[in-house]
N, C-alpha and C. Protein backbone atom coordinates (compact mmCIF):
# COMPACT_ATOMS: atom_id res chain seq x y z
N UNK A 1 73.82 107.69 105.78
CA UNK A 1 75.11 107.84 106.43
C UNK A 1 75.46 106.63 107.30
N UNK A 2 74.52 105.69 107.31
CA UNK A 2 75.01 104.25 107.62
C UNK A 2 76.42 103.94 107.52
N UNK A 3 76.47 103.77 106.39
CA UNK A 3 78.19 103.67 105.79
C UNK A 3 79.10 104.10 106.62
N UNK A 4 78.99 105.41 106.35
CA UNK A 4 79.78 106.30 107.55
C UNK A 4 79.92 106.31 108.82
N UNK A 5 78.59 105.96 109.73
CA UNK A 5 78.67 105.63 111.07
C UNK A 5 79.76 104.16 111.41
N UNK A 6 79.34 103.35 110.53
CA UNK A 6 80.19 101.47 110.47
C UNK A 6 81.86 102.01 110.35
N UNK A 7 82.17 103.01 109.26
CA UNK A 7 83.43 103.04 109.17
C UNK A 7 83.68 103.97 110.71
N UNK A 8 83.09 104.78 110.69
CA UNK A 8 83.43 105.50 112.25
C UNK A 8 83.89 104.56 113.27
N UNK A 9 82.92 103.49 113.38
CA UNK A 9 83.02 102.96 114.89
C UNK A 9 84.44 102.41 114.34
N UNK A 10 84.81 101.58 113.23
CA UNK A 10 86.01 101.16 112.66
C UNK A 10 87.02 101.59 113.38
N UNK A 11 87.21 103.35 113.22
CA UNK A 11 87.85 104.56 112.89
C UNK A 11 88.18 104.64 114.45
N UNK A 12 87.48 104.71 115.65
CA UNK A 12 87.07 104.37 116.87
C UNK A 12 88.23 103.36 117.43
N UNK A 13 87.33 102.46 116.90
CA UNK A 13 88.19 101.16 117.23
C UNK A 13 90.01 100.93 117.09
N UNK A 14 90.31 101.70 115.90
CA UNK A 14 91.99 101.74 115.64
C UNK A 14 92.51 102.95 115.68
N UNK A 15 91.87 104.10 116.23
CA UNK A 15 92.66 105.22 116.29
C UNK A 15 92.65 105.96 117.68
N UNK A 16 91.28 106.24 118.32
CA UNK A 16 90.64 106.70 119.53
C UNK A 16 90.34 105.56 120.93
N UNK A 17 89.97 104.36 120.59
CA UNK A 17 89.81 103.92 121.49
C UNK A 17 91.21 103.92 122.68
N UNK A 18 91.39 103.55 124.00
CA UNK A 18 92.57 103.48 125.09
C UNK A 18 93.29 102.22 124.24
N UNK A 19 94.77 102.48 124.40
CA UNK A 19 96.01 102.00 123.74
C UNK A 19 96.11 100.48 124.19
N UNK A 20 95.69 100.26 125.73
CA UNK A 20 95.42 98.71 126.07
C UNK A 20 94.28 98.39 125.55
N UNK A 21 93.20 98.65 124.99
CA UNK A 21 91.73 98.05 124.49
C UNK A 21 92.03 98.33 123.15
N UNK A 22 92.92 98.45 122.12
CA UNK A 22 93.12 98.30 120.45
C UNK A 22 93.59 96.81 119.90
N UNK A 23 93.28 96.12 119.18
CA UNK A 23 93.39 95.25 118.64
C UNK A 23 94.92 95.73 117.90
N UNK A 24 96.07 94.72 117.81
CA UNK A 24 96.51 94.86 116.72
C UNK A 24 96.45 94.75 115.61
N UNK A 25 95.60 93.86 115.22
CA UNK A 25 94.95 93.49 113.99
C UNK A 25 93.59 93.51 113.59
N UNK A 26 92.69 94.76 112.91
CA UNK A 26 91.70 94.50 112.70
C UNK A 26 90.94 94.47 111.26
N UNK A 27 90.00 93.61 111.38
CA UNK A 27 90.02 92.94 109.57
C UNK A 27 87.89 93.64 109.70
N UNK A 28 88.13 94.56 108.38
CA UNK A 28 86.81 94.52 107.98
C UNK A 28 86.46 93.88 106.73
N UNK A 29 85.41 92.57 107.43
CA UNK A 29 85.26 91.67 106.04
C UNK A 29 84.42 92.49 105.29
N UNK A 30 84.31 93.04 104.22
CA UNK A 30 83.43 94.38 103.40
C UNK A 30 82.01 92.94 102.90
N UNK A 31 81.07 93.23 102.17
CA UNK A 31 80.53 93.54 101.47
C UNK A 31 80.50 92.76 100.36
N UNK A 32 80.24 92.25 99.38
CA UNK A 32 80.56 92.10 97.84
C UNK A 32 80.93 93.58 97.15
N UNK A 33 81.56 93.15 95.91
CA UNK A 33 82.54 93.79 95.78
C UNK A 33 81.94 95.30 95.45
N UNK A 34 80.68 95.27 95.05
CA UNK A 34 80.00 96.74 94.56
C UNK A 34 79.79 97.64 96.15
N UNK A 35 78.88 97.07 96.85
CA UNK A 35 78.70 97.63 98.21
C UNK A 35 80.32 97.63 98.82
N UNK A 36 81.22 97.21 98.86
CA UNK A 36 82.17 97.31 99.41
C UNK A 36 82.75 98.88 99.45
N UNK A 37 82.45 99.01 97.54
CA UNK A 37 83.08 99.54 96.99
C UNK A 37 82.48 101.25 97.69
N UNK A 38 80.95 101.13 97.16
CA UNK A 38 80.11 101.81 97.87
C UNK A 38 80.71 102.62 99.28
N UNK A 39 80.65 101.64 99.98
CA UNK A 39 80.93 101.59 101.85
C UNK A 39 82.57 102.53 101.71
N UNK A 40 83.56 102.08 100.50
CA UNK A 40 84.96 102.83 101.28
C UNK A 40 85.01 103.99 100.33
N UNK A 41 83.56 104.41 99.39
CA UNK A 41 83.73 105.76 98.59
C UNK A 41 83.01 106.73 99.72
N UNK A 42 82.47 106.31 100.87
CA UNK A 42 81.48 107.27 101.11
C UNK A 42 82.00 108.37 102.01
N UNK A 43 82.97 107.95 102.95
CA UNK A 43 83.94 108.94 103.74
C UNK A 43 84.49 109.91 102.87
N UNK A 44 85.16 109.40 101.46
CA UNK A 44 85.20 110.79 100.86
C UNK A 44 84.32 111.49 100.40
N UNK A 45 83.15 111.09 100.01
CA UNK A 45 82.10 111.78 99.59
C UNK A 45 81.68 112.83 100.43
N UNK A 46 81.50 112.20 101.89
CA UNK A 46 80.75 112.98 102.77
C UNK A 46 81.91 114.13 103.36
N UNK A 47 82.95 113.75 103.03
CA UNK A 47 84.50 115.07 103.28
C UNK A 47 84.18 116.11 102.76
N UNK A 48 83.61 115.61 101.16
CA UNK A 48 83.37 117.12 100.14
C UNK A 48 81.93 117.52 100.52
N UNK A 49 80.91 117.08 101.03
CA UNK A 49 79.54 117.10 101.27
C UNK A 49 79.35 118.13 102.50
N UNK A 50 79.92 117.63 103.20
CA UNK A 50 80.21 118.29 104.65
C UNK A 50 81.20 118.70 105.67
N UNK A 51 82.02 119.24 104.62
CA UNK A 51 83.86 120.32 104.44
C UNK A 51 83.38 120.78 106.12
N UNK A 52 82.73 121.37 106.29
CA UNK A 52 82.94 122.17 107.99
C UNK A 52 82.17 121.86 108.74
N UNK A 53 81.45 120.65 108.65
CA UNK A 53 80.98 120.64 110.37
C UNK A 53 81.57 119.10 111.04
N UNK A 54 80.83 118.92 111.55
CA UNK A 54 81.55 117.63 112.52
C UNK A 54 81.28 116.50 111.55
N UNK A 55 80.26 116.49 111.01
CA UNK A 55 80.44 114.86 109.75
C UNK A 55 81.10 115.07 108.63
N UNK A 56 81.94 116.42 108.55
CA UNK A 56 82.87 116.49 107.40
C UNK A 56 84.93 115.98 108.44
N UNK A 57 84.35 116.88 109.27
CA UNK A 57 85.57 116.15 110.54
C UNK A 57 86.05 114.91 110.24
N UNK A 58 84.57 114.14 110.41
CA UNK A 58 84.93 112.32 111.13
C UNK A 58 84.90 112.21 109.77
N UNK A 59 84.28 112.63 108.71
CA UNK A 59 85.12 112.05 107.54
C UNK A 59 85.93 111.93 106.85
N UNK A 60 86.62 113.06 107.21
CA UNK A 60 88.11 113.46 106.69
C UNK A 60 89.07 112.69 107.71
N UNK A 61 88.76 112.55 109.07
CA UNK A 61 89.77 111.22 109.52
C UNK A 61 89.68 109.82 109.09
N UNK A 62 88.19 109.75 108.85
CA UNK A 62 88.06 108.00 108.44
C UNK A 62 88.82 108.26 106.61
N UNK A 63 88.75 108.93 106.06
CA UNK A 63 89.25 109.11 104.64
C UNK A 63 90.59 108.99 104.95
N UNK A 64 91.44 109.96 106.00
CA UNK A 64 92.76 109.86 106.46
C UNK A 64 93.62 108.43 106.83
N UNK A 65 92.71 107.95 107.37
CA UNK A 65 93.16 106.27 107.70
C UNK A 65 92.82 105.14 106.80
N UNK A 66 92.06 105.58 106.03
CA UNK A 66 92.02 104.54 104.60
C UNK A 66 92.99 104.78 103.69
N UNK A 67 93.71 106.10 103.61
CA UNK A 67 94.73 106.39 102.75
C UNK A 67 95.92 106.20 103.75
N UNK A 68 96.25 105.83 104.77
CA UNK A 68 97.38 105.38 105.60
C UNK A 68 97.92 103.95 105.54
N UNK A 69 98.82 103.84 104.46
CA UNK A 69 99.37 102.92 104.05
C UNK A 69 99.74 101.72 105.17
N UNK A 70 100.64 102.68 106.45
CA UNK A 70 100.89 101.59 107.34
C UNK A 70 99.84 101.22 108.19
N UNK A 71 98.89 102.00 107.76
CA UNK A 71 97.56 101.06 108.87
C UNK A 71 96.51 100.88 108.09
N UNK A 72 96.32 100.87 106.81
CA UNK A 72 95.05 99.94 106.73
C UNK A 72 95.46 99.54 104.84
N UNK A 73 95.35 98.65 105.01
CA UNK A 73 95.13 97.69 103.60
C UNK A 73 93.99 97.10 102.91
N UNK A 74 93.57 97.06 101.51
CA UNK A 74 92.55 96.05 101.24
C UNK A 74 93.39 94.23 100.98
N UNK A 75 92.36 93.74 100.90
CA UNK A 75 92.94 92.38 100.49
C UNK A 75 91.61 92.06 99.40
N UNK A 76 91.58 91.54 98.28
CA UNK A 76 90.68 91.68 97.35
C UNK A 76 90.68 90.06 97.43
N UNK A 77 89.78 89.48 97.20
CA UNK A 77 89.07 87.87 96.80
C UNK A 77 88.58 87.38 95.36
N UNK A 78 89.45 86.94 94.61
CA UNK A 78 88.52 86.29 93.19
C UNK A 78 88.73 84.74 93.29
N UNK A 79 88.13 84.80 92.22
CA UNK A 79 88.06 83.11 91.97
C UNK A 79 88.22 82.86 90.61
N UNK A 80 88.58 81.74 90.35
CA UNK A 80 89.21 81.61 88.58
C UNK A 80 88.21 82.49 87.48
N UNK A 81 87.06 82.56 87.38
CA UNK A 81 86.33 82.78 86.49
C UNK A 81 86.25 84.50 86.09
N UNK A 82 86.48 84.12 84.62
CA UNK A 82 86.84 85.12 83.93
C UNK A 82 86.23 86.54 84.75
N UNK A 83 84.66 86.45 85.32
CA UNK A 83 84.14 87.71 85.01
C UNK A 83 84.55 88.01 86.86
N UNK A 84 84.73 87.00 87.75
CA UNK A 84 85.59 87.49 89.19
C UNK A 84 86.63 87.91 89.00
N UNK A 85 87.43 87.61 88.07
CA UNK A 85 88.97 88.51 87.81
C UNK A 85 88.83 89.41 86.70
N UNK A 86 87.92 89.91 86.29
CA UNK A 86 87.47 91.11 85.64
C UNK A 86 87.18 92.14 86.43
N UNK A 87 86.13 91.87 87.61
CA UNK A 87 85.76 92.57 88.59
C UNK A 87 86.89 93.07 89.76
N UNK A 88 87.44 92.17 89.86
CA UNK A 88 88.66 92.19 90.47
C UNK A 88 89.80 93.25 90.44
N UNK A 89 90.19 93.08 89.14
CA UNK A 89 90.85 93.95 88.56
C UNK A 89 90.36 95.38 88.53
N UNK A 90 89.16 95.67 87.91
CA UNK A 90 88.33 96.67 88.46
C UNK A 90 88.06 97.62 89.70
N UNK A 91 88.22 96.49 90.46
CA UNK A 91 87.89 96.93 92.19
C UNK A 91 89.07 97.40 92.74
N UNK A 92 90.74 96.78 92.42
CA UNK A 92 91.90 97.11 92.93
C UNK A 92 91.97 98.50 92.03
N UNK A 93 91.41 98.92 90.37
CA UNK A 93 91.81 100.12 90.57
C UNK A 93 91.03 101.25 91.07
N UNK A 94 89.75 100.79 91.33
CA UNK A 94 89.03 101.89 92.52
C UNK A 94 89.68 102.14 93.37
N UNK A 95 89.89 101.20 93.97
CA UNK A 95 90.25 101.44 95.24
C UNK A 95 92.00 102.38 95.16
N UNK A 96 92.56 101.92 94.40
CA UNK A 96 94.29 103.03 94.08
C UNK A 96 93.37 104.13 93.93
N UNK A 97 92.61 104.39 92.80
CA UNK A 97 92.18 105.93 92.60
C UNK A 97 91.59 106.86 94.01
N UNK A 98 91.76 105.71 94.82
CA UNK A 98 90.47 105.95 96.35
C UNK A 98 92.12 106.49 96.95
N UNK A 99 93.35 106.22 97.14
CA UNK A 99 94.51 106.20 97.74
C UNK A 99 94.48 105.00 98.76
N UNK A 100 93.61 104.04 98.17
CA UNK A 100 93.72 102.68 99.52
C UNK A 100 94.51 101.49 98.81
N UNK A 101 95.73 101.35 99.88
CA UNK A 101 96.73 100.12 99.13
C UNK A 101 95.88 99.10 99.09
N UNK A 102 96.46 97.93 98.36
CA UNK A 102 95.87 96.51 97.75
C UNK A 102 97.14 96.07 98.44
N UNK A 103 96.98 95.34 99.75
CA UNK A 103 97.94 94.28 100.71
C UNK A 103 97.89 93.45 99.94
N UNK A 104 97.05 92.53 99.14
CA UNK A 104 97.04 91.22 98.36
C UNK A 104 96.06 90.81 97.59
N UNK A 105 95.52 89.98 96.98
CA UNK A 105 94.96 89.03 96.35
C UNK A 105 94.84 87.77 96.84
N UNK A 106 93.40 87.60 97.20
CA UNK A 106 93.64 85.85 97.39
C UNK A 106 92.63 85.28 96.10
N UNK A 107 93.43 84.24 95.56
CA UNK A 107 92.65 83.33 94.19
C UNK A 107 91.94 82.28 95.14
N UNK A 108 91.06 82.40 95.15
CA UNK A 108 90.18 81.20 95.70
C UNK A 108 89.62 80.17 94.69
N UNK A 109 89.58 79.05 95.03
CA UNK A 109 89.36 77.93 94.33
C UNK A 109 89.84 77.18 93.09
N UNK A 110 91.40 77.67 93.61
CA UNK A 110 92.25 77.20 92.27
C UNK A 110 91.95 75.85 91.90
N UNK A 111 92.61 75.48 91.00
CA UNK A 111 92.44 74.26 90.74
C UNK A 111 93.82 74.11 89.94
N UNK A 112 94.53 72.74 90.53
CA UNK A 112 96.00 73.15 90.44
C UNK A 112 96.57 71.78 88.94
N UNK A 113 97.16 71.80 88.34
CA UNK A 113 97.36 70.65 87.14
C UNK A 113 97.68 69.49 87.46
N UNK A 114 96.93 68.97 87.79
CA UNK A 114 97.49 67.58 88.16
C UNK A 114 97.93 66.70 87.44
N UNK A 115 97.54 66.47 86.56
CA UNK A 115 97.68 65.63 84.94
C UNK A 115 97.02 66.80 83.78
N UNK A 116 97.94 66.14 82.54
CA UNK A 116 97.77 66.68 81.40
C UNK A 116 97.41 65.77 80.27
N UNK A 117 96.81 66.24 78.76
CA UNK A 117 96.53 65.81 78.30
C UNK A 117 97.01 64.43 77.24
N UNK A 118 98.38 64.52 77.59
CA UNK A 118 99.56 63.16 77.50
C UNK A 118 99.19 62.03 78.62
N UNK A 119 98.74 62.49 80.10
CA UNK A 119 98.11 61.57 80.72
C UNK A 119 97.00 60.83 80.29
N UNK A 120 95.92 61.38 80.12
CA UNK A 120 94.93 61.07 79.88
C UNK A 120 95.47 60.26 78.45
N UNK A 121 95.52 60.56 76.98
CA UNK A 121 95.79 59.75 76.31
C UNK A 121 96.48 58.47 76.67
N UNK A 122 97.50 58.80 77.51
CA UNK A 122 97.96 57.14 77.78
C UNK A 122 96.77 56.18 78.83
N UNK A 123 95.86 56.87 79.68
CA UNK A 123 94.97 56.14 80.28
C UNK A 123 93.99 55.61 79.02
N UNK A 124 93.92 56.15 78.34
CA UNK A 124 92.81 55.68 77.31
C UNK A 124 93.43 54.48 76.57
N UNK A 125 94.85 54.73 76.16
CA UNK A 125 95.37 53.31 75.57
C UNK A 125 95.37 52.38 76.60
N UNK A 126 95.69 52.35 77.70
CA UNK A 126 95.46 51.26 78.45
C UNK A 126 94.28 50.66 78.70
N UNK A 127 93.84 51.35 78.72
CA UNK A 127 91.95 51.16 79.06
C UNK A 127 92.14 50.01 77.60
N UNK A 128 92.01 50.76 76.56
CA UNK A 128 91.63 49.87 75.75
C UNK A 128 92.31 49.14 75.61
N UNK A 129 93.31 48.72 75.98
CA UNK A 129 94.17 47.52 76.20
C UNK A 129 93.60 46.79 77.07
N UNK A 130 93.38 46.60 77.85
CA UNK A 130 93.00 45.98 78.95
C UNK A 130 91.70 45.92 79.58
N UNK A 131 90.51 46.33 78.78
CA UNK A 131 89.44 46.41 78.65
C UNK A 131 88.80 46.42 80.30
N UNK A 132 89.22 46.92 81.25
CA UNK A 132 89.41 46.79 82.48
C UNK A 132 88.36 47.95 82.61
N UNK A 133 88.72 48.63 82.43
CA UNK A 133 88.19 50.61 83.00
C UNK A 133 86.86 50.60 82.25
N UNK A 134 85.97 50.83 83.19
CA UNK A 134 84.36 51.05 82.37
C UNK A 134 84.57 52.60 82.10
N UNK A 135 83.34 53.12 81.11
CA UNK A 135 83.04 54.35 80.63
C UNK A 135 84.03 54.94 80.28
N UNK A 136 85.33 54.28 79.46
CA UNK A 136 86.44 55.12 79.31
C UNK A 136 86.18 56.43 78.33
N UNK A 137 85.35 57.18 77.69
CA UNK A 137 84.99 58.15 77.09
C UNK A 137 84.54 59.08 78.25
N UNK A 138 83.70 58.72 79.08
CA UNK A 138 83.07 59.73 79.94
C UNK A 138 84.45 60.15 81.05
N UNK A 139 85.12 58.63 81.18
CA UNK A 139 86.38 59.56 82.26
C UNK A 139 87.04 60.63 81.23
N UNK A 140 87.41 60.09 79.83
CA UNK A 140 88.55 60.97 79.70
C UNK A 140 87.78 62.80 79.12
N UNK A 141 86.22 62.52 79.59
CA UNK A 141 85.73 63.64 79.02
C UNK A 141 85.70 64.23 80.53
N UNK A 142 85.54 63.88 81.50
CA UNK A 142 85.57 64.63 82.78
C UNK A 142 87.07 65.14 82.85
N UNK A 143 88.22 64.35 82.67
CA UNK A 143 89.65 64.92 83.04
C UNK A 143 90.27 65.77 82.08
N UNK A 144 89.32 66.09 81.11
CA UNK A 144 89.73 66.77 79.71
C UNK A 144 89.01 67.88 80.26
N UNK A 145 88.11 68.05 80.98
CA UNK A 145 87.20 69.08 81.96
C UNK A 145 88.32 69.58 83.29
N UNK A 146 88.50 68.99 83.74
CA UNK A 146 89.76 69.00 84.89
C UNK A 146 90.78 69.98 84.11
N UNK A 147 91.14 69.55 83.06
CA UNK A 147 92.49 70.18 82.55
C UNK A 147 92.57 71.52 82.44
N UNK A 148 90.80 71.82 81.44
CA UNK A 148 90.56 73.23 81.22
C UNK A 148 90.20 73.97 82.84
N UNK A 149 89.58 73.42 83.78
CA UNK A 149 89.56 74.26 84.86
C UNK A 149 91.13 74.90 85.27
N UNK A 150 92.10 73.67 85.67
CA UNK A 150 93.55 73.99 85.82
C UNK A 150 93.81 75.29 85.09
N UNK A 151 94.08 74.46 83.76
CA UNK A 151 94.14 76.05 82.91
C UNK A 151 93.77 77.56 82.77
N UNK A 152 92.49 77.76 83.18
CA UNK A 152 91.52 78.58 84.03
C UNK A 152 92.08 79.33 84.91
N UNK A 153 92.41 78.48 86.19
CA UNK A 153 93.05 78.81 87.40
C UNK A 153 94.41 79.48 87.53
N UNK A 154 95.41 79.02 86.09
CA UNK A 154 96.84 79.52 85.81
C UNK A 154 96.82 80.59 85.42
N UNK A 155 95.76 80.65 84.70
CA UNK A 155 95.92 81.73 84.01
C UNK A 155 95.10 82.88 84.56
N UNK A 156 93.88 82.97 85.35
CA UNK A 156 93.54 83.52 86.13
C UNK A 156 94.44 84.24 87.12
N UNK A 157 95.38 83.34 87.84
CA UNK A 157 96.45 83.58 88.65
C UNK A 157 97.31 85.24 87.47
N UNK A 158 97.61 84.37 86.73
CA UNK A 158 98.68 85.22 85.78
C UNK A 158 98.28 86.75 85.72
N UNK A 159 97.14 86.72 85.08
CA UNK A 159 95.92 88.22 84.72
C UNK A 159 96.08 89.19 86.06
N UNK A 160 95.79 87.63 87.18
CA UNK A 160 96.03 89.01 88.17
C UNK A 160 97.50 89.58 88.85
N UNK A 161 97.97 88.66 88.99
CA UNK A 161 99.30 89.40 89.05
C UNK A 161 100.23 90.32 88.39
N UNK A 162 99.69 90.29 86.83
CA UNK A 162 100.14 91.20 85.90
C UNK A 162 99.60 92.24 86.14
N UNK A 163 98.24 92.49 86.57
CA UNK A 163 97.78 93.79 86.74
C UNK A 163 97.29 94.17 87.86
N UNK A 164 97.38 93.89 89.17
CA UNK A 164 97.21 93.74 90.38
C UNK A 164 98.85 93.95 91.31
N UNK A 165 99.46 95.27 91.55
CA UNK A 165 100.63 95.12 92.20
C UNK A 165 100.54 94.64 93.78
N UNK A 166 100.59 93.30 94.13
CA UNK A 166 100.45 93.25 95.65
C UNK A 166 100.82 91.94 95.44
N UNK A 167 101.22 90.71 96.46
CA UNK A 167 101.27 89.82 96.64
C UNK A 167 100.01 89.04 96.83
N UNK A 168 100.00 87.39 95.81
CA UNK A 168 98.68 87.00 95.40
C UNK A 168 98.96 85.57 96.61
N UNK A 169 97.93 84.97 96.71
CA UNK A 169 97.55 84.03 97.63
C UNK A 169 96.79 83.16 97.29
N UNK A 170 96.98 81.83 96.80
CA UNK A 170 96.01 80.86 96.20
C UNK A 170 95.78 80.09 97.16
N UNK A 171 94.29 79.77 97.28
CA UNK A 171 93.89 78.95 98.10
C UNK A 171 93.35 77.84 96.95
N UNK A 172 93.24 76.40 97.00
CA UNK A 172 93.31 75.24 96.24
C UNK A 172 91.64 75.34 96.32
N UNK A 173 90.75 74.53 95.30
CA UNK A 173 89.69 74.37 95.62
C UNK A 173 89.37 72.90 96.24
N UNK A 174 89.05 73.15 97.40
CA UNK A 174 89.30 71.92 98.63
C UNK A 174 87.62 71.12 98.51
N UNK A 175 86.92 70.73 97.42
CA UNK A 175 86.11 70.07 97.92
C UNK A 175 86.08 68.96 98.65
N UNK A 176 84.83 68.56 99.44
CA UNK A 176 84.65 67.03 100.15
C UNK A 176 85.49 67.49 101.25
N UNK A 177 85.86 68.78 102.10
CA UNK A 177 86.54 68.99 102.91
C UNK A 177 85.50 69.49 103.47
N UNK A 178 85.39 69.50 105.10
CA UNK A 178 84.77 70.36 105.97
C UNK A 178 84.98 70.15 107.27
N UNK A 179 85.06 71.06 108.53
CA UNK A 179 85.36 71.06 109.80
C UNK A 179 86.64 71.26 110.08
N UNK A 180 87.07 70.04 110.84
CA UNK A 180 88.43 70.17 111.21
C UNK A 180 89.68 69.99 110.08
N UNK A 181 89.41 68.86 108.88
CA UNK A 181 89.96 68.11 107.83
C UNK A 181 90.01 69.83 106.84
N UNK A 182 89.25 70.66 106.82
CA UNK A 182 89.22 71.61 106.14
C UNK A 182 90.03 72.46 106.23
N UNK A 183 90.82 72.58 107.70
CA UNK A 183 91.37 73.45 108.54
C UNK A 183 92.58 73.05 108.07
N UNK A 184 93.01 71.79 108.71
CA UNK A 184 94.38 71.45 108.43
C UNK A 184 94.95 71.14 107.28
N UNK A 185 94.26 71.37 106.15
CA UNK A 185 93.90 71.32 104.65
C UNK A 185 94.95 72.67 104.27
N UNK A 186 94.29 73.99 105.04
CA UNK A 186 94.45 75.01 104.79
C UNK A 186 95.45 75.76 105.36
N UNK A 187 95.73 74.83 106.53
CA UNK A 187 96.72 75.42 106.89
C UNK A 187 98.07 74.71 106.67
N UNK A 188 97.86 73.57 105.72
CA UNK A 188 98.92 72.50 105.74
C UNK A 188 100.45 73.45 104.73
């Protein structure tokens, strides 16, 4: 009943605690996505488990406020790759079957098109024009790698918004960033 005690104090924290000591905003970072999943099935479980005494109580309120649209939301996290937006998709419809809204989607580590494969061909004629550019096979095999990630990332995006009703949120994949440069990256 771990589970249950964590969502309690939660439950505590945004419903019971004094009206000057409540956060307006409070974010439970869950879990990966199985234990997450775990952690927001267990209040109902323990509702039907223990219908009349006091841990069927606190679980039927913590169940009550996970199904309260204007106060609590999930926000789900994938990343381009096929089997995170498989899971993904998965997890937003647990969670509807649970009665807990999906506030959003964030795509983490997009990777956005920067050039296409008309680019690259014209870098290669120049190259060999101008015999200038070393390893011109290995670049245009890395940016021919670049392209399919992009691609990846679009379409990743797409999958989930088609089947995911909530507003999606791409965050870029920011390598060689960290600290402060990371920040204003992200918040730019």
């Amino acid at each position: 009943l771990r589970e249950l005690m964590m969502l309690g104090k939660l439950y505590y924290a945004m419903e019971l605690s004094p009206q000057d000591e409540r956060w307006e905003t409070t974010v439970l970072d869950a879990p990966s996505s199985g234990q997450a999943l775990g952690l927001l099935r267990m209040p109902f479980s323990a509702r039907q488990t223990f219908s009349g005494g006091v841990v069927g109580r606190e679980a039927e309120n913590i169940s009550r406020l996970l199904q309260d649209h204007r106060a609590t939301c999930a926000a789900l996290v994938s990343t381009p790759d096929h089997l995170s937006v498989k899971e993904t998709m998965d997890n937003a419809a647990a969670l509807v079957g649970l009665g807990i809204k999906i506030g959003g989607v964030i795509l983490n580590r997009f990777r956005p098109a920067r050039f296409n494969a008309n680019d690259v061909k014209r870098l290669m004629l120049q190259a060999s024009r101008s015999h200038r550019l070393r390893f011109p096979a290995h670049i245009s095999s890395l940016a021919m790698r670049e392209i399919k990630r992009a691609a990846q990332s679009s379409q990743a995006l797409g999958t989930l918004t088609r089947h995911i009703s909530a507003p999606a949120l791409v965050v870029q994949d920011l390598y060689r960033l960290d600290g402060l440069s990371l920040v204003k990256q992200i918040c730019a």
